[in-house]
Protein backbone atom coordinates (compact mmCIF):
# COMPACT_ATOMS: atom_id res chain seq x y z
CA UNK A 1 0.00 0.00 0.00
CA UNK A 2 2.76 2.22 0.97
CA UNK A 3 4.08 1.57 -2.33
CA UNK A 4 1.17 2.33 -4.55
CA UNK A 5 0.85 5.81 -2.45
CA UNK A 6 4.44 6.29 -3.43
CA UNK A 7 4.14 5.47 -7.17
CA UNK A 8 0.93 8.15 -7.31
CA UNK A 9 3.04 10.96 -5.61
CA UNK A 10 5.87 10.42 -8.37
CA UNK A 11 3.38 10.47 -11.30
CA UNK A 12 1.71 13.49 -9.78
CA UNK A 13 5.28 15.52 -9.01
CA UNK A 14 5.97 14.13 -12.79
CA UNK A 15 2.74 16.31 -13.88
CA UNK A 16 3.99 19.08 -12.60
CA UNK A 17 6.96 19.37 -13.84
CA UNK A 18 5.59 18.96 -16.79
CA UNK A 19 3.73 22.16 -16.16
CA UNK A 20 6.72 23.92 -14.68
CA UNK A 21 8.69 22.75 -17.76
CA UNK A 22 6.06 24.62 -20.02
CA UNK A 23 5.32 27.73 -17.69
CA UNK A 24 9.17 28.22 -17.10
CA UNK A 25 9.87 28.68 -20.61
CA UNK A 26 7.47 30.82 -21.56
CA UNK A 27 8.25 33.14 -18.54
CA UNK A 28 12.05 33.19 -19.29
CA UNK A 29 11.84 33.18 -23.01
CA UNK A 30 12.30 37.23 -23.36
CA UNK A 31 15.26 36.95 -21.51
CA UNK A 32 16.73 34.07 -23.10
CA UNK A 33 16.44 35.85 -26.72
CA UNK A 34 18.52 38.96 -25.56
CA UNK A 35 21.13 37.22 -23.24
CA UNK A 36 24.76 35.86 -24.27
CA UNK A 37 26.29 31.96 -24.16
CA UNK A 38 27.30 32.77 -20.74
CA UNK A 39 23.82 33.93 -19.42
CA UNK A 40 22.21 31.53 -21.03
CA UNK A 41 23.59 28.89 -19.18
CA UNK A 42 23.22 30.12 -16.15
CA UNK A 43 19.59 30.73 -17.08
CA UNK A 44 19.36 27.34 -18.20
CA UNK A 45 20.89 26.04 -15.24
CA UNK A 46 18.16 27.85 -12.40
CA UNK A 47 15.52 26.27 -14.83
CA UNK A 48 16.87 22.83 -14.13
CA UNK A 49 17.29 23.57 -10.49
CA UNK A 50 13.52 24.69 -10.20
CA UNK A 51 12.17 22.09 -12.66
CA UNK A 52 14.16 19.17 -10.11
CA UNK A 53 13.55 20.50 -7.35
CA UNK A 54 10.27 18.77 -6.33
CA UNK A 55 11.25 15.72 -7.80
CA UNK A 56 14.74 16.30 -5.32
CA UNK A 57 12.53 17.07 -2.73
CA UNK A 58 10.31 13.86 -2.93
CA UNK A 59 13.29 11.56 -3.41
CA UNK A 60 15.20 12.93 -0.26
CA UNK A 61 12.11 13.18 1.46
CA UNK A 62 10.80 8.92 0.47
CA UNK A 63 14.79 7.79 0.34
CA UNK A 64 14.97 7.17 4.68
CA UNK A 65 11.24 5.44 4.64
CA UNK A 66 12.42 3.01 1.85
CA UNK A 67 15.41 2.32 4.02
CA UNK A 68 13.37 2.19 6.96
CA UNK A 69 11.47 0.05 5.39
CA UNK A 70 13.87 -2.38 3.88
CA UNK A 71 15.49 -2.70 7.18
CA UNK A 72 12.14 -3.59 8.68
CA UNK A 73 11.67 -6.21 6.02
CA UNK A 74 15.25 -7.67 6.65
CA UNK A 75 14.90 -7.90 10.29
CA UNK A 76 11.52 -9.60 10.05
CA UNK A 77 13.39 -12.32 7.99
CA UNK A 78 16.02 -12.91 10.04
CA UNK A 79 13.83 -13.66 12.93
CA UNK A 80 11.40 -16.19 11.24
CA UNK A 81 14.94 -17.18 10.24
CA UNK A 82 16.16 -17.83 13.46
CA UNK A 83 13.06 -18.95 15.26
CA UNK A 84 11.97 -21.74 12.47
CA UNK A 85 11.89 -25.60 14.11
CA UNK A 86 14.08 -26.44 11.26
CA UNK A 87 17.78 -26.22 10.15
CA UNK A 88 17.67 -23.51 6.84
CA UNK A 89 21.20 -23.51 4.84
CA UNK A 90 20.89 -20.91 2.45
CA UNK A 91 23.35 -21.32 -0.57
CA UNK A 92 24.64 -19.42 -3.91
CA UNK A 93 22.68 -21.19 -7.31
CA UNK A 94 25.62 -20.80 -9.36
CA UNK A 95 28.56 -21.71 -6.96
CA UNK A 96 26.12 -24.05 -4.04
CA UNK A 97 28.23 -21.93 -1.34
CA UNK A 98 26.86 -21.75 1.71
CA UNK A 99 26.36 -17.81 2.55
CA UNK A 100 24.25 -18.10 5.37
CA UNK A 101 22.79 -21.07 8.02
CA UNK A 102 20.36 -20.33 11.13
CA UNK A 103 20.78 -21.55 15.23
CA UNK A 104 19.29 -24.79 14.29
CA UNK A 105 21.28 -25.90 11.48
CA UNK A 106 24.35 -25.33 13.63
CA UNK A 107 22.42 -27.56 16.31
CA UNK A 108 21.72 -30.23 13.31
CA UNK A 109 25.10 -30.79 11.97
CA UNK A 110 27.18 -29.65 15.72
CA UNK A 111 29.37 -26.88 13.54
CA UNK A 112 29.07 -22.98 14.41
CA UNK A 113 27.58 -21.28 11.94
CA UNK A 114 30.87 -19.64 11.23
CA UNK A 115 32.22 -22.89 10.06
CA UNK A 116 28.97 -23.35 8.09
CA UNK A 117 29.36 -20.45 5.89
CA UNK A 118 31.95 -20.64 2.70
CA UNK A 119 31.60 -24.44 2.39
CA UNK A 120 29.58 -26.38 -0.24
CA UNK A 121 26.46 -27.69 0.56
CA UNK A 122 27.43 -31.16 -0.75
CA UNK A 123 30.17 -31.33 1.89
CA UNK A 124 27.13 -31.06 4.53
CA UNK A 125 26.57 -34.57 3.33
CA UNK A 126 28.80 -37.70 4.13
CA UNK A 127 31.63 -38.68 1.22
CA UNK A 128 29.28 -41.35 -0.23
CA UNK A 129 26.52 -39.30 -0.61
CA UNK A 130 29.19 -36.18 -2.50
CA UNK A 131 27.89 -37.28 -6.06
CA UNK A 132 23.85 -37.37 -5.20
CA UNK A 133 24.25 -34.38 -3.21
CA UNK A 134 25.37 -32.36 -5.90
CA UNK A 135 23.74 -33.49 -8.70
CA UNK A 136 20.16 -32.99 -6.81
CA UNK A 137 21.37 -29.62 -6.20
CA UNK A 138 21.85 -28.75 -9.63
CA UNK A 139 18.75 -30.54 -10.76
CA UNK A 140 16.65 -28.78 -8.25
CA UNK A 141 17.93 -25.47 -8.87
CA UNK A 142 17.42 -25.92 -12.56
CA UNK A 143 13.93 -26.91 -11.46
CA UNK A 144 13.57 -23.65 -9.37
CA UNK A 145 14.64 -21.47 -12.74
CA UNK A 146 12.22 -22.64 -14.59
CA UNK A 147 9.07 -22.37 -11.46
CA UNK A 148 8.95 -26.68 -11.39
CA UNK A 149 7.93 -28.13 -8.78
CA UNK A 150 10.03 -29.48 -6.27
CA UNK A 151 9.53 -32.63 -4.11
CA UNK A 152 11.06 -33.17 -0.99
CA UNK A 153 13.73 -35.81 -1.12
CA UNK A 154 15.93 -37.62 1.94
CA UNK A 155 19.83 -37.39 2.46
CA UNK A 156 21.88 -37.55 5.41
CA UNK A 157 24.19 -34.86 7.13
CA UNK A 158 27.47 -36.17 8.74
CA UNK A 159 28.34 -34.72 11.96
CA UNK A 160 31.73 -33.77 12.84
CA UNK A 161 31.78 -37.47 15.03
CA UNK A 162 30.90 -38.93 12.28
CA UNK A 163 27.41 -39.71 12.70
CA UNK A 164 24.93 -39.51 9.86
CA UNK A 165 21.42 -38.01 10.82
CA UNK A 166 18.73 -38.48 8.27
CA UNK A 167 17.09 -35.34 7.14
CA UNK A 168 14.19 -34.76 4.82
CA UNK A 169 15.22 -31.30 2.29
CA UNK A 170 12.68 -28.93 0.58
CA UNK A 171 14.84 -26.64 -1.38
CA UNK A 172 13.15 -23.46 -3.13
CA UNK A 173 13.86 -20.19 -4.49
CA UNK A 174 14.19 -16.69 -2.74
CA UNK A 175 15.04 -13.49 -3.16
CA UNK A 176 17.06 -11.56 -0.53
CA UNK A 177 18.31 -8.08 -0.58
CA UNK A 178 17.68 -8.20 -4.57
CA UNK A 179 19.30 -11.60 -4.86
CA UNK A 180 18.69 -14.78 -6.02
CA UNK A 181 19.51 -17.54 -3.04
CA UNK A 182 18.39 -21.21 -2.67
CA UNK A 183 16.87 -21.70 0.84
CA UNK A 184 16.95 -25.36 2.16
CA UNK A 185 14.67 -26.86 4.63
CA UNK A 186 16.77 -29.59 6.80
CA UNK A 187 14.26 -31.59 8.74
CA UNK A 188 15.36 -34.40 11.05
CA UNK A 189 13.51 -37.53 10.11
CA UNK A 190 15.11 -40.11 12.79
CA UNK A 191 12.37 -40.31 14.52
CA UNK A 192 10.47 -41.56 11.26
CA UNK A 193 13.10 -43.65 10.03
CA UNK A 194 13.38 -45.09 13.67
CA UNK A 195 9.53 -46.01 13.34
CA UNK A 196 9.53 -47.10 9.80
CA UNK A 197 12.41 -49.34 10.37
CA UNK A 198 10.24 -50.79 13.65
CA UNK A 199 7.75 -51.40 10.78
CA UNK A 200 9.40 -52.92 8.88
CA UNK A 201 10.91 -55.65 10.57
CA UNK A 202 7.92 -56.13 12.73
CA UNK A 203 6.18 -56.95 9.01
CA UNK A 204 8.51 -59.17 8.31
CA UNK A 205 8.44 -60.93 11.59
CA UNK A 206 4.88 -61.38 11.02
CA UNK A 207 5.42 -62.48 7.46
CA UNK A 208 7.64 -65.33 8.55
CA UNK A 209 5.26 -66.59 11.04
CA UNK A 210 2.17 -66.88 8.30
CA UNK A 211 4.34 -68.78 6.53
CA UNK A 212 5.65 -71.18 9.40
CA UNK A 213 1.90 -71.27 10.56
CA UNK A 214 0.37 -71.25 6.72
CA UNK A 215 -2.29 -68.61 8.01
CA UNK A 216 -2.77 -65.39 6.65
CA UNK A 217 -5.06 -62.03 7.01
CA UNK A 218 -7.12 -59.40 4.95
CA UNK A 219 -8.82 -56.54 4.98
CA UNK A 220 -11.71 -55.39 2.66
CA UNK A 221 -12.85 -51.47 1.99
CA UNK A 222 -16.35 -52.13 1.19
CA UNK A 223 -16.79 -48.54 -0.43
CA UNK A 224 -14.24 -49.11 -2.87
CA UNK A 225 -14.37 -52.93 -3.16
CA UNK A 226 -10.51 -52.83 -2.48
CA UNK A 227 -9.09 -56.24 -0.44
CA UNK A 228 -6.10 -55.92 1.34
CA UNK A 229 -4.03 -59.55 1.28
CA UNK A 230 -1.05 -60.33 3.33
CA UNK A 231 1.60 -62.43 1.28
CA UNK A 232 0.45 -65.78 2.45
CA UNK A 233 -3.30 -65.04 1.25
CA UNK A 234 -1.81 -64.23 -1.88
CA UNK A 235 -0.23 -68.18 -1.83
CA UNK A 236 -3.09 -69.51 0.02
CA UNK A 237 -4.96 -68.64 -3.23
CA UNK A 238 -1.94 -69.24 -5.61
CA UNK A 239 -1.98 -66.34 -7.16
CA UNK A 240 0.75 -63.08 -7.70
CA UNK A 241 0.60 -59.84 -6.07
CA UNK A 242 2.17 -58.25 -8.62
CA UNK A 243 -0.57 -59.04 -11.64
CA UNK A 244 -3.95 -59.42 -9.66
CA UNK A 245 -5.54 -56.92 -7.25
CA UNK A 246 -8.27 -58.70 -5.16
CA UNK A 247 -11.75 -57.88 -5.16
CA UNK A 248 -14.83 -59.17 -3.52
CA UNK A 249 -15.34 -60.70 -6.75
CA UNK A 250 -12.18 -62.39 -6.80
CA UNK A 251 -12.78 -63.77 -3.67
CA UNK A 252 -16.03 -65.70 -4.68
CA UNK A 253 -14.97 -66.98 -7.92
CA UNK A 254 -12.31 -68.94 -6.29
CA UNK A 255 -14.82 -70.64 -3.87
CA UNK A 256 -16.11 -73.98 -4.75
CA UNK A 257 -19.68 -74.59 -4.91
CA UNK A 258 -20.76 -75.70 -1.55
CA UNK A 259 -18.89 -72.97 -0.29
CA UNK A 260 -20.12 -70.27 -2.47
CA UNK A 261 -23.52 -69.48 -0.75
CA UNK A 262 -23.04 -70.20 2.53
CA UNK A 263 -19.57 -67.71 2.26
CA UNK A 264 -22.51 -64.79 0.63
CA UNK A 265 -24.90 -65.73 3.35
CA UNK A 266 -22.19 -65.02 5.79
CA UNK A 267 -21.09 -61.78 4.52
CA UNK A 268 -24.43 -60.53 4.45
CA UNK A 269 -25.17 -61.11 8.11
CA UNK A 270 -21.94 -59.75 9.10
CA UNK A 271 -22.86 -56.33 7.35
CA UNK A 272 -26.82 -56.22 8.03
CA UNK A 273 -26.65 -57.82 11.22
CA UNK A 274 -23.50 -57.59 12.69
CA UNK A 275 -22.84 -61.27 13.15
CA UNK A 276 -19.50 -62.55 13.60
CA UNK A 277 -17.93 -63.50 10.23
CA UNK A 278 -16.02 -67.14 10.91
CA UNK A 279 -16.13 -70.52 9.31
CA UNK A 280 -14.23 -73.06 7.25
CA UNK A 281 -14.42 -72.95 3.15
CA UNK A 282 -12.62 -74.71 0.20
CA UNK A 283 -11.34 -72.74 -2.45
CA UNK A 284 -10.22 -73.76 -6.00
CA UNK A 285 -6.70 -72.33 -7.18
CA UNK A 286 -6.43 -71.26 -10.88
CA UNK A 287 -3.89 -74.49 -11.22
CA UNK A 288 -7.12 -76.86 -10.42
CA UNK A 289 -6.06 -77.58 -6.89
């Protein structure tokens, strides 16, 4: 707003000197047709001075607000800068130089800040990860030039003990002081990786058991017909997870025909009356058996 009330008052002092310009002349005119080289000048020179002067005026007058103003704008940055949960590396596009890292990216990594800045933002990565690190920076920034979108992706940073901390990174562009910088996000994702790796090895505890025991589970979304099969449904009914996605459908065209009504009868109590679905069916595997 402040700007658009500046813009008006610098088409409006434009306006009148536009008017000065033409009143000027034709006030000074007699004078300038009898005067020498020397007069002239000088002539020409107070003309200038009182044709600038409001524009003079208005620029010394709107010069300390824009300062003001930019200095506002700068110290409201640094402190979201400093107060965000997450580590922010800012870096050069062209050269990926660090110029600039916040309280919590110092905390991330365990390196002052002062250590932070003038390094390559590859080298916040471990030695095996040098090659990725770069070329995702490049390919992201390339990204960034031409306004693509830009996933987050995982890496690790290597602390100066050499431990590696995962970190999740949303890089984008941003403009500071009139500049082009990429901004990183550094988020620490152990937690996640700590329960995702819990995950994963309780699934494949459990896997191992269905197959010891020959007993599997499943789940069915009855809104979108979608059946969820654990591994050994999948070879309880011989077939591969990879080129079939169970249905409901599926499900009874593998039954054999005893089976069939009596396994339709039971679904439909258990979603009209709430009975307990249990019982014992036969099913026939595409191979016949």
């Amino acid at each position: 707003m402040a700007f658009l009330k500046s813009s008006w008052s610098f088409i409006l002092i434009v306006v009148v000197v536009f008017f000065l310009v033409e009143i000027t002349e034709s006030l000074f005119a007699p004078m300038l047709e009898g005067a020498n080289e020397i007069n002239n000048a000088l002539i020409d020179a107070f003309i200038s001075i009182i044709i600038l002067s409001p524009f003079i005026w208005w620029l010394v007058k709107n010069t300390d607000r824009f300062e003001e103003e930019l200095k506002e704008n700068e110290e409201r940055f640094r402190t979201l800068f400093e107060s965000a949960p997450d580590a922010i590396f800012l870096a050069d596009p062209e050269t990926g130089i660090i110029i600039d890292a916040n309280s919590r990216a110092s905390e991330l990594i365990r390196r002052p800040r002062e250590e932070i800045i003038g390094i390559h933002q590859a080298q916040l990565h471990p030695p095996r990860m040098d090659k990725y690190s770069r070329e995702s920076f490049s390919e992201h920034t390339r990204k960034m030039k031409i306004k693509e979108d830009i996933r987050p992706f995982e890496n690790f940073v290597l602390r100066p003990d050499g431990t590696e901390v995962p970190v999740e990174v949303l890089a984008q562009m941003v403009t500071i002081k009139g500049r082009p910088v990429i901004q990183e996000v550094f988020r620490d994702i152990t937690g996640r990786k700590r329960t995702e790796d819990i995950l994963r090895k309780s699934k494949e505890s459990f896997s191992k058991a269905e197959k010891i025991g020959h007993f599997g589970y499943w789940e069915w979304d009855i809104a979108t017909n979608k059946l969820i099969w654990s591994d050994e449904v999948f070879r309880l009914y011989g077939l591969d997870p990879q080129k079939v996605t169970p249905t409901y459908e599926t499900v009874v065209s593998t039954l054999s025909a005893e089976a069939r009504d009596w396994f339709i009868k039971a679904i439909d109590d258990a979603l009209n009356e709430n009975a307990p679905f249990e019982g014992e069916y036969s099913l026939i595997r595409p191979d016949g058996t």
